[in-house]
PDB file of N, CA and C in Angstrom:
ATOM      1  N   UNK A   1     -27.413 -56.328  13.604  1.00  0.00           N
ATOM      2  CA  UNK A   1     -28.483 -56.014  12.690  1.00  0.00           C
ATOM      3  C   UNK A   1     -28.644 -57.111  11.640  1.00  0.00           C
ATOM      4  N   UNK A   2     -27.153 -57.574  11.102  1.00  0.00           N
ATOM      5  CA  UNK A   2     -27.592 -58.482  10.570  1.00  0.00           C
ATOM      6  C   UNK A   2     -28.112 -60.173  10.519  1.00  0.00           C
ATOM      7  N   UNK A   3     -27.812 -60.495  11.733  1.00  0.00           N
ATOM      8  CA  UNK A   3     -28.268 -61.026  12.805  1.00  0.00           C
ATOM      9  C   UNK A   3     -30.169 -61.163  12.673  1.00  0.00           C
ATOM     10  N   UNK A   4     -30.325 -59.989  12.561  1.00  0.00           N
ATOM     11  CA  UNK A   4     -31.855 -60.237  12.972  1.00  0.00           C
ATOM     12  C   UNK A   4     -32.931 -59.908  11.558  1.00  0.00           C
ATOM     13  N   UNK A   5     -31.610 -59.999  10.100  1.00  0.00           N
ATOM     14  CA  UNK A   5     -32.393 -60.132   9.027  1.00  0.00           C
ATOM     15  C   UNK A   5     -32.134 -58.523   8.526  1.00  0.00           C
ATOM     16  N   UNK A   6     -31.654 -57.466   8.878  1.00  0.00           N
ATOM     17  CA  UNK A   6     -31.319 -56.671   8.442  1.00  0.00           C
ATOM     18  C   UNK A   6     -30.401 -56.148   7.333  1.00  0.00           C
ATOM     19  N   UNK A   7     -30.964 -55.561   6.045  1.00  0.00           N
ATOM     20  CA  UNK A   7     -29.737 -55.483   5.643  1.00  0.00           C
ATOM     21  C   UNK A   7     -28.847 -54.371   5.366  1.00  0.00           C
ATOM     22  N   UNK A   8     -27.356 -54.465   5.772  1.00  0.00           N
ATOM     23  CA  UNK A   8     -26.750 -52.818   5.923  1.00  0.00           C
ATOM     24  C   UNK A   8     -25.725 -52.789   5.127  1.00  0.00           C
ATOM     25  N   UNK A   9     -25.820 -51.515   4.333  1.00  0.00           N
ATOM     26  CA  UNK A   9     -24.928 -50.995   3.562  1.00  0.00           C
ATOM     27  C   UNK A   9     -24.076 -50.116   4.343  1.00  0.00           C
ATOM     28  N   UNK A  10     -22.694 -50.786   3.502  1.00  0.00           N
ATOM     29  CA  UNK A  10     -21.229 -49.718   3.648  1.00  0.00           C
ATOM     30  C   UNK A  10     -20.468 -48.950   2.564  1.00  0.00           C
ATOM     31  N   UNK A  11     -20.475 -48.009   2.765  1.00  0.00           N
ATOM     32  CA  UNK A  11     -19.263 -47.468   1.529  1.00  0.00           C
ATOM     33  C   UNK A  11     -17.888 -47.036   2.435  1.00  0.00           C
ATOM     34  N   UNK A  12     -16.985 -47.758   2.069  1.00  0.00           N
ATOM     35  CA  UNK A  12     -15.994 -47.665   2.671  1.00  0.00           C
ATOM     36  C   UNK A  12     -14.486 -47.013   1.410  1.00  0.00           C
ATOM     37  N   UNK A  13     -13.847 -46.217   1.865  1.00  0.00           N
ATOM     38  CA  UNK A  13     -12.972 -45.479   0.725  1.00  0.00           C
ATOM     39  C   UNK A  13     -11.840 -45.561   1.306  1.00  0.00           C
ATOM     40  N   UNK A  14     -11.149 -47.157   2.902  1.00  0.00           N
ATOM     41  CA  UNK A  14     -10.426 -46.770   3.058  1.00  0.00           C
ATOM     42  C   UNK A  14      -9.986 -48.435   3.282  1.00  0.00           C
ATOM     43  N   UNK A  15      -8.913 -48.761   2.156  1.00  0.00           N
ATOM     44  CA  UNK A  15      -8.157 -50.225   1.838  1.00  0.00           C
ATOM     45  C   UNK A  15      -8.646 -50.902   2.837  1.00  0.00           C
ATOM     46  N   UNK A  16      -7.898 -50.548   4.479  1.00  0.00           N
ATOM     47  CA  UNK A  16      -7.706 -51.750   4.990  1.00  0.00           C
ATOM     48  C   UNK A  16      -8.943 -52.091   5.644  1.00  0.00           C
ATOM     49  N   UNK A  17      -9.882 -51.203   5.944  1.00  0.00           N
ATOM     50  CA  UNK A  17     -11.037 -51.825   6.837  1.00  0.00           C
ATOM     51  C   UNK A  17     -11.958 -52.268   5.591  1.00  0.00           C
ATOM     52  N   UNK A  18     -11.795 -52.159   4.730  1.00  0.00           N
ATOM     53  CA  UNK A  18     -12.669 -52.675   3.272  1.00  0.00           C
ATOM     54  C   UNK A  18     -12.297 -54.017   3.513  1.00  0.00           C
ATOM     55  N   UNK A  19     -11.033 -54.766   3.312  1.00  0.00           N
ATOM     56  CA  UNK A  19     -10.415 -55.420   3.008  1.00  0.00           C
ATOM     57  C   UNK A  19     -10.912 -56.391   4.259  1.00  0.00           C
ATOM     58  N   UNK A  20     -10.659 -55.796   5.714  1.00  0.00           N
ATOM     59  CA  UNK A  20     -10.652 -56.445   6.716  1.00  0.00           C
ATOM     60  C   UNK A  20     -12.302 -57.273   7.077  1.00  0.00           C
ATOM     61  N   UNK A  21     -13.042 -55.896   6.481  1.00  0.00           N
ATOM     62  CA  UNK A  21     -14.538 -56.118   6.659  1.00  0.00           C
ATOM     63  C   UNK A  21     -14.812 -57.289   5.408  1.00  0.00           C
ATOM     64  N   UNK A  22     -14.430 -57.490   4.475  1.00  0.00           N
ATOM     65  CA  UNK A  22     -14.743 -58.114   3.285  1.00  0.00           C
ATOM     66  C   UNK A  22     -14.147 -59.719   3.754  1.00  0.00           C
ATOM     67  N   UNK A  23     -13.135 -60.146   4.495  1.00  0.00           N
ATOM     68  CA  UNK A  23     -12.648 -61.180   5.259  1.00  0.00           C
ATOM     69  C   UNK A  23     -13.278 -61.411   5.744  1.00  0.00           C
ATOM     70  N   UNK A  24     -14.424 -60.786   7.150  1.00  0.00           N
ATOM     71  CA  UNK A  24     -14.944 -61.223   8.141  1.00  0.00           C
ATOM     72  C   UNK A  24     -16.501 -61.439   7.180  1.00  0.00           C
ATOM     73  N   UNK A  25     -16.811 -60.994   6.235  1.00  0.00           N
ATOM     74  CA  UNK A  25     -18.058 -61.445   6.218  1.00  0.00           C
ATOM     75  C   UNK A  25     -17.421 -62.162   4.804  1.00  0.00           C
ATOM     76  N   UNK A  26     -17.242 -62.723   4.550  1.00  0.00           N
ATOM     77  CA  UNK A  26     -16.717 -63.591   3.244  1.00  0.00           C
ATOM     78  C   UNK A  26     -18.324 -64.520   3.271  1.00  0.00           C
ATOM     79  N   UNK A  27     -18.801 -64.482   1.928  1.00  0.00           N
ATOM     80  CA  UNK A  27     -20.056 -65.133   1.700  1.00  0.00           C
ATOM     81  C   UNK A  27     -21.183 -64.716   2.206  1.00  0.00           C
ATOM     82  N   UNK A  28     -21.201 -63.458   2.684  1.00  0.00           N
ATOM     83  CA  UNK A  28     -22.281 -62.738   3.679  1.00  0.00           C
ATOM     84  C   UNK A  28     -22.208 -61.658   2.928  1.00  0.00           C
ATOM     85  N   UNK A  29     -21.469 -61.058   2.167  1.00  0.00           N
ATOM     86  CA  UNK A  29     -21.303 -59.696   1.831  1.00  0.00           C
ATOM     87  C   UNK A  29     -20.977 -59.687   0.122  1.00  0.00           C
ATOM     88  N   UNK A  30     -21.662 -58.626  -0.300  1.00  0.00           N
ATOM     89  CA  UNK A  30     -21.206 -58.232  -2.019  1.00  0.00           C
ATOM     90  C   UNK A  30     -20.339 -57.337  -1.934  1.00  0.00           C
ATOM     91  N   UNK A  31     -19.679 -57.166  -2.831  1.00  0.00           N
ATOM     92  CA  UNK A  31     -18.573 -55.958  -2.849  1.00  0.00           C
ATOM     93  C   UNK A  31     -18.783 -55.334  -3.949  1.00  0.00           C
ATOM     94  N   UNK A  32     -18.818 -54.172  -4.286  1.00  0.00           N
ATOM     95  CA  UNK A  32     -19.089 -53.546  -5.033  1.00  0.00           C
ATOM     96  C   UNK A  32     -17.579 -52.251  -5.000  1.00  0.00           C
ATOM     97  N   UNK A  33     -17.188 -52.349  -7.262  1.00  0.00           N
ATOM     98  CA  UNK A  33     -16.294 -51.387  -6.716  1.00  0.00           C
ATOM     99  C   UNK A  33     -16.190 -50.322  -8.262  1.00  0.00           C
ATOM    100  N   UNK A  34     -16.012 -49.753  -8.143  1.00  0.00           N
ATOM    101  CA  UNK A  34     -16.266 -48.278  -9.279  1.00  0.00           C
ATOM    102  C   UNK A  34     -15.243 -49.412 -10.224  1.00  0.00           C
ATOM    103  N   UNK A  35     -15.978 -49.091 -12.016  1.00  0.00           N
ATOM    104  CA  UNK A  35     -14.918 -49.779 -12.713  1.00  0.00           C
ATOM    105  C   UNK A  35     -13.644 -48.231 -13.278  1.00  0.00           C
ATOM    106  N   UNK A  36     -12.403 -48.770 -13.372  1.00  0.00           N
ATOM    107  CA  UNK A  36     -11.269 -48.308 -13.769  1.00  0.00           C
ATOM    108  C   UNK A  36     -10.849 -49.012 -15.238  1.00  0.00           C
ATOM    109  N   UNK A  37     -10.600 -47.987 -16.205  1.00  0.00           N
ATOM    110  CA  UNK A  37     -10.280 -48.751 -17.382  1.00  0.00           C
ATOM    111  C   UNK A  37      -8.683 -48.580 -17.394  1.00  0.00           C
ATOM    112  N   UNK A  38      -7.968 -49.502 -18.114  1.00  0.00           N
ATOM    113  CA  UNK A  38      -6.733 -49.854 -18.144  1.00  0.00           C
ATOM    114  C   UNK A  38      -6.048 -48.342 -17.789  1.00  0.00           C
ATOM    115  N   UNK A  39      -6.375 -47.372 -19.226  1.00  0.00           N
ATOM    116  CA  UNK A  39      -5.762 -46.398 -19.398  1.00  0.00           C
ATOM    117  C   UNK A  39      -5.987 -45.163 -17.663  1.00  0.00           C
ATOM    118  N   UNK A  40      -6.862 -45.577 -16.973  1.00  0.00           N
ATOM    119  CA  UNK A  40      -6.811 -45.058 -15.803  1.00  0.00           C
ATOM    120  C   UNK A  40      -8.292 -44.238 -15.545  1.00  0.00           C
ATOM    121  N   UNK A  41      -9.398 -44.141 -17.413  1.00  0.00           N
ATOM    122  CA  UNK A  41     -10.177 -43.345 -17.706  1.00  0.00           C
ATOM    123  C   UNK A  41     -11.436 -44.469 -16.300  1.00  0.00           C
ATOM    124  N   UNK A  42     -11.964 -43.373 -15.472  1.00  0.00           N
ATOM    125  CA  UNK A  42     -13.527 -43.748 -14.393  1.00  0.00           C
ATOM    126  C   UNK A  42     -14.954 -43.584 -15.149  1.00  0.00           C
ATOM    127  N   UNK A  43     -15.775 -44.622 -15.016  1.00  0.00           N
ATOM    128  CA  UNK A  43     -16.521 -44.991 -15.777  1.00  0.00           C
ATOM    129  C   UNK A  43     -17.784 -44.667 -15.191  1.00  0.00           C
ATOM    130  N   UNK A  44     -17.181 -44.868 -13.576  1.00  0.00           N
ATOM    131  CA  UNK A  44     -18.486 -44.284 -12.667  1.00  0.00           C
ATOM    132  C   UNK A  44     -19.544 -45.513 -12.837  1.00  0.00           C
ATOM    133  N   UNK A  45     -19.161 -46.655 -13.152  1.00  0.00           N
ATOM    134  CA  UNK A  45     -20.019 -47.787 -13.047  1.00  0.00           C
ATOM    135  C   UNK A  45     -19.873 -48.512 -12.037  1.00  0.00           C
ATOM    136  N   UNK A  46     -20.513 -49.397 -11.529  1.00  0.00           N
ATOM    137  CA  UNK A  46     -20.414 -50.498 -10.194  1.00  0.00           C
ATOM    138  C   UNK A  46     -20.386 -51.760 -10.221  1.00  0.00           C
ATOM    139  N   UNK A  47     -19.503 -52.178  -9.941  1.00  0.00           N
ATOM    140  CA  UNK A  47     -19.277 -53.787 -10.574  1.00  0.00           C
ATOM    141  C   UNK A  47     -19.418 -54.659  -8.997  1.00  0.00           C
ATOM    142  N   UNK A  48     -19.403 -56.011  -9.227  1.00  0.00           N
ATOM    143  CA  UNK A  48     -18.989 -56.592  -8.111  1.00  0.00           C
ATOM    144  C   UNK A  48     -17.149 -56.931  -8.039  1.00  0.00           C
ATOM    145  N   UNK A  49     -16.504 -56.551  -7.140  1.00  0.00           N
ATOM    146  CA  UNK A  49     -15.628 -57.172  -6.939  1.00  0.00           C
ATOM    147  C   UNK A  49     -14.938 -56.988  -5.669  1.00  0.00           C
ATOM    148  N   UNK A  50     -13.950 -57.702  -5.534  1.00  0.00           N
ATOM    149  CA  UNK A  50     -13.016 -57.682  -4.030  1.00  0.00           C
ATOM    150  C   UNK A  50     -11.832 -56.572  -3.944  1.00  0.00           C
ATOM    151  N   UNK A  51     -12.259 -55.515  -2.756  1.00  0.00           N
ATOM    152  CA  UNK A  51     -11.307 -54.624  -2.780  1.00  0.00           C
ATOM    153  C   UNK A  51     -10.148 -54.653  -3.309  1.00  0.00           C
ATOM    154  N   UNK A  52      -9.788 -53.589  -3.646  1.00  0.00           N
ATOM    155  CA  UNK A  52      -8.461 -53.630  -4.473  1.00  0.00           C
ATOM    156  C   UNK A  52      -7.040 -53.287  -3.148  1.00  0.00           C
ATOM    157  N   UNK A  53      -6.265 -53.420  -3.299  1.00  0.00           N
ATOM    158  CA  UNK A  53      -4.947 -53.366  -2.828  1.00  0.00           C
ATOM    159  C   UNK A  53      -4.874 -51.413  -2.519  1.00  0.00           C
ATOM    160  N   UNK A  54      -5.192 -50.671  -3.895  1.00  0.00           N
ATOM    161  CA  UNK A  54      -5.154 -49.112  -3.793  1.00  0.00           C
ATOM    162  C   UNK A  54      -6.677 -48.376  -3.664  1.00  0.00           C
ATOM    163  N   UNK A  55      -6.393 -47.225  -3.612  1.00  0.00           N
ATOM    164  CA  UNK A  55      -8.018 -46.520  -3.442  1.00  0.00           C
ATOM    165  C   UNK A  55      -7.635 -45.182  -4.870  1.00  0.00           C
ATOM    166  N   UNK A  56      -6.280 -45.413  -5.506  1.00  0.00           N
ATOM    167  CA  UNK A  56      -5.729 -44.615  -7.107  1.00  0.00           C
ATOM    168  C   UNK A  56      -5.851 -43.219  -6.282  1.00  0.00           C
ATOM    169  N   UNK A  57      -5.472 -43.261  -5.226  1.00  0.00           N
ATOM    170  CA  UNK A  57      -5.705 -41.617  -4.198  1.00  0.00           C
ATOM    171  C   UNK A  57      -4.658 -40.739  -4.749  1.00  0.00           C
ATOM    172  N   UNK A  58      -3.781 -41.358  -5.275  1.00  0.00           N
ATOM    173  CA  UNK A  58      -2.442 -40.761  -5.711  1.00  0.00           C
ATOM    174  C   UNK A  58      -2.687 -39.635  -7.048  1.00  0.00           C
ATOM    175  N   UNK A  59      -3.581 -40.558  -7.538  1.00  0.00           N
ATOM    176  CA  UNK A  59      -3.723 -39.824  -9.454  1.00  0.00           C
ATOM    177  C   UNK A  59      -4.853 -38.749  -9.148  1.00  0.00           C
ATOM    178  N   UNK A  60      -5.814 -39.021  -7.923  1.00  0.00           N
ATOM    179  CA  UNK A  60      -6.409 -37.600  -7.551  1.00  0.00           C
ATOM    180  C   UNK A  60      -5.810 -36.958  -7.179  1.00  0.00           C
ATOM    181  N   UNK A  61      -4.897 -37.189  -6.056  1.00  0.00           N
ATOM    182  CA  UNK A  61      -3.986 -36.135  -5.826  1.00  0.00           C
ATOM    183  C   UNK A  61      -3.243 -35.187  -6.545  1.00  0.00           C
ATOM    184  N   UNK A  62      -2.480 -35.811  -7.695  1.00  0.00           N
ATOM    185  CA  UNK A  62      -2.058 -35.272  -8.636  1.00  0.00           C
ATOM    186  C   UNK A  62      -2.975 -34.667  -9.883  1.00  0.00           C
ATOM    187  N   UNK A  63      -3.907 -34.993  -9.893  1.00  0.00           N
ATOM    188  CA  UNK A  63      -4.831 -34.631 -10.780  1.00  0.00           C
ATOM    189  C   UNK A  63      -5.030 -33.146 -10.105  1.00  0.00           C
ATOM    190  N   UNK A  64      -5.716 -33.079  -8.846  1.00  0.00           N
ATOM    191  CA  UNK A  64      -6.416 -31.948  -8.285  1.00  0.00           C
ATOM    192  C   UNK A  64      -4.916 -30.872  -7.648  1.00  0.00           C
ATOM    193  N   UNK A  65      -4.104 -31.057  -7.374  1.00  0.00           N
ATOM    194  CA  UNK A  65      -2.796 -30.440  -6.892  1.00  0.00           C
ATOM    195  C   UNK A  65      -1.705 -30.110  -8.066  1.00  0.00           C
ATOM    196  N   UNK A  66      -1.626 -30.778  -8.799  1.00  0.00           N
ATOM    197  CA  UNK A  66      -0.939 -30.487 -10.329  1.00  0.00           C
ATOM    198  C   UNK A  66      -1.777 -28.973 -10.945  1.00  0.00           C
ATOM    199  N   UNK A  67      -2.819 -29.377 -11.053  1.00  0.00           N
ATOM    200  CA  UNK A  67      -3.887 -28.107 -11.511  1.00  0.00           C
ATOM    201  C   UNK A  67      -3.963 -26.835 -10.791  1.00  0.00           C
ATOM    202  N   UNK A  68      -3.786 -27.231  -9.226  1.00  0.00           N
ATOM    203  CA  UNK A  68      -3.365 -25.957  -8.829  1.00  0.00           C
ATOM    204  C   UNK A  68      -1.969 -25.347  -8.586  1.00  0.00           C
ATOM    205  N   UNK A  69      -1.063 -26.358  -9.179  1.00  0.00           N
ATOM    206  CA  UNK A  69       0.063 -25.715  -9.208  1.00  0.00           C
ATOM    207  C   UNK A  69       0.323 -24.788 -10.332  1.00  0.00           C
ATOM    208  N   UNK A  70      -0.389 -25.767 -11.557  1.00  0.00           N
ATOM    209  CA  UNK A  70      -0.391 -24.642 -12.265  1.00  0.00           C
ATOM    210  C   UNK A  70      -0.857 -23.837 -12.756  1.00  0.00           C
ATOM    211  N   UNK A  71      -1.905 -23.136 -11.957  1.00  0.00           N
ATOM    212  CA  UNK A  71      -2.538 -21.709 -11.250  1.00  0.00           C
ATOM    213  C   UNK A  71      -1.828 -21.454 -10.656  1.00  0.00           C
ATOM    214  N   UNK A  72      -1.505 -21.530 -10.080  1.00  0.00           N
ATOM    215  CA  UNK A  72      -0.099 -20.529  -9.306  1.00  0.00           C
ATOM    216  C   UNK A  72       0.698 -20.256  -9.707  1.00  0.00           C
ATOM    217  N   UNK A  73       1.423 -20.616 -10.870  1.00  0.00           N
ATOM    218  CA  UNK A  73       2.730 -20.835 -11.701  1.00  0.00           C
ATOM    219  C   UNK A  73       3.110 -19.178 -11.841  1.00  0.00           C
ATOM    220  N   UNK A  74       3.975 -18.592 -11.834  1.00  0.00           N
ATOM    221  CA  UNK A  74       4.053 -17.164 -12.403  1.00  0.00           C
ATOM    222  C   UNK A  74       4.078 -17.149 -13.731  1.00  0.00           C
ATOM    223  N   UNK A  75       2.961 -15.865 -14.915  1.00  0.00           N
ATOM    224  CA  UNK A  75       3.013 -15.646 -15.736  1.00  0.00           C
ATOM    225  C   UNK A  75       4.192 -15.882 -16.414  1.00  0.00           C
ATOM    226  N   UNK A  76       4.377 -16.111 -17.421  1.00  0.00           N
ATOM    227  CA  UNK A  76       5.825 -16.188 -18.740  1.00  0.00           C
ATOM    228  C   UNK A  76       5.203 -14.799 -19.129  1.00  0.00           C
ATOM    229  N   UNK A  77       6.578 -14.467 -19.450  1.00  0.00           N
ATOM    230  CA  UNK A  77       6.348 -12.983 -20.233  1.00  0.00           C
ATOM    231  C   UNK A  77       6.471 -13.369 -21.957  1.00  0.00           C
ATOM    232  N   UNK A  78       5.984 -12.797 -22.169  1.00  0.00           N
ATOM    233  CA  UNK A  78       6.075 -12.693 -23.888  1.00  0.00           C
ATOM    234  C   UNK A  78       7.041 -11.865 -24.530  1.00  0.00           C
ATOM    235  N   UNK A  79       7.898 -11.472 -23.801  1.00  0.00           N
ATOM    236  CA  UNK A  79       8.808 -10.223 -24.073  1.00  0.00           C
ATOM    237  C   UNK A  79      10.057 -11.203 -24.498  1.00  0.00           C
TER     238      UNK A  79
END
């Protein structure tokens, strides 16, 4: 497709074929990647840059699984 002047978008959420795809078209391709501020706070903005090494899957994880752990937690009694 791109070949014949086409142009195609990817959203890719997974390191290595980001990474792999971003190699093979080096100078053919923009990268675009959500900005992260130091403290870890998502800004939900779009920057250009070259995949990162992580996809921070970990701090969702713990973000969204922490929370339901503790919903589940058994009541403390007040007694």
């Amino acid at each position: 497709m791109t070949e014949s002047g086409i142009r195609v978008l990817y959203v890719i959420h997974l390191v290595g074929p980001a990474q792999s795809l971003s190699r093979r078209q080096s100078g053919r391709m923009l990268s675009l990647r959500a900005e992260r501020r130091e403290d870890g706070q998502r800004t939900f903005k779009l920057h250009e840059g070259l995949p990162l090494e992580t996809s921070f899957g970990k701090d969702l994880y713990r973000q969204v699984f922490d929370t339901l752990r503790e919903d589940r937690s058994p009541a403390r009694s007040t007694l």
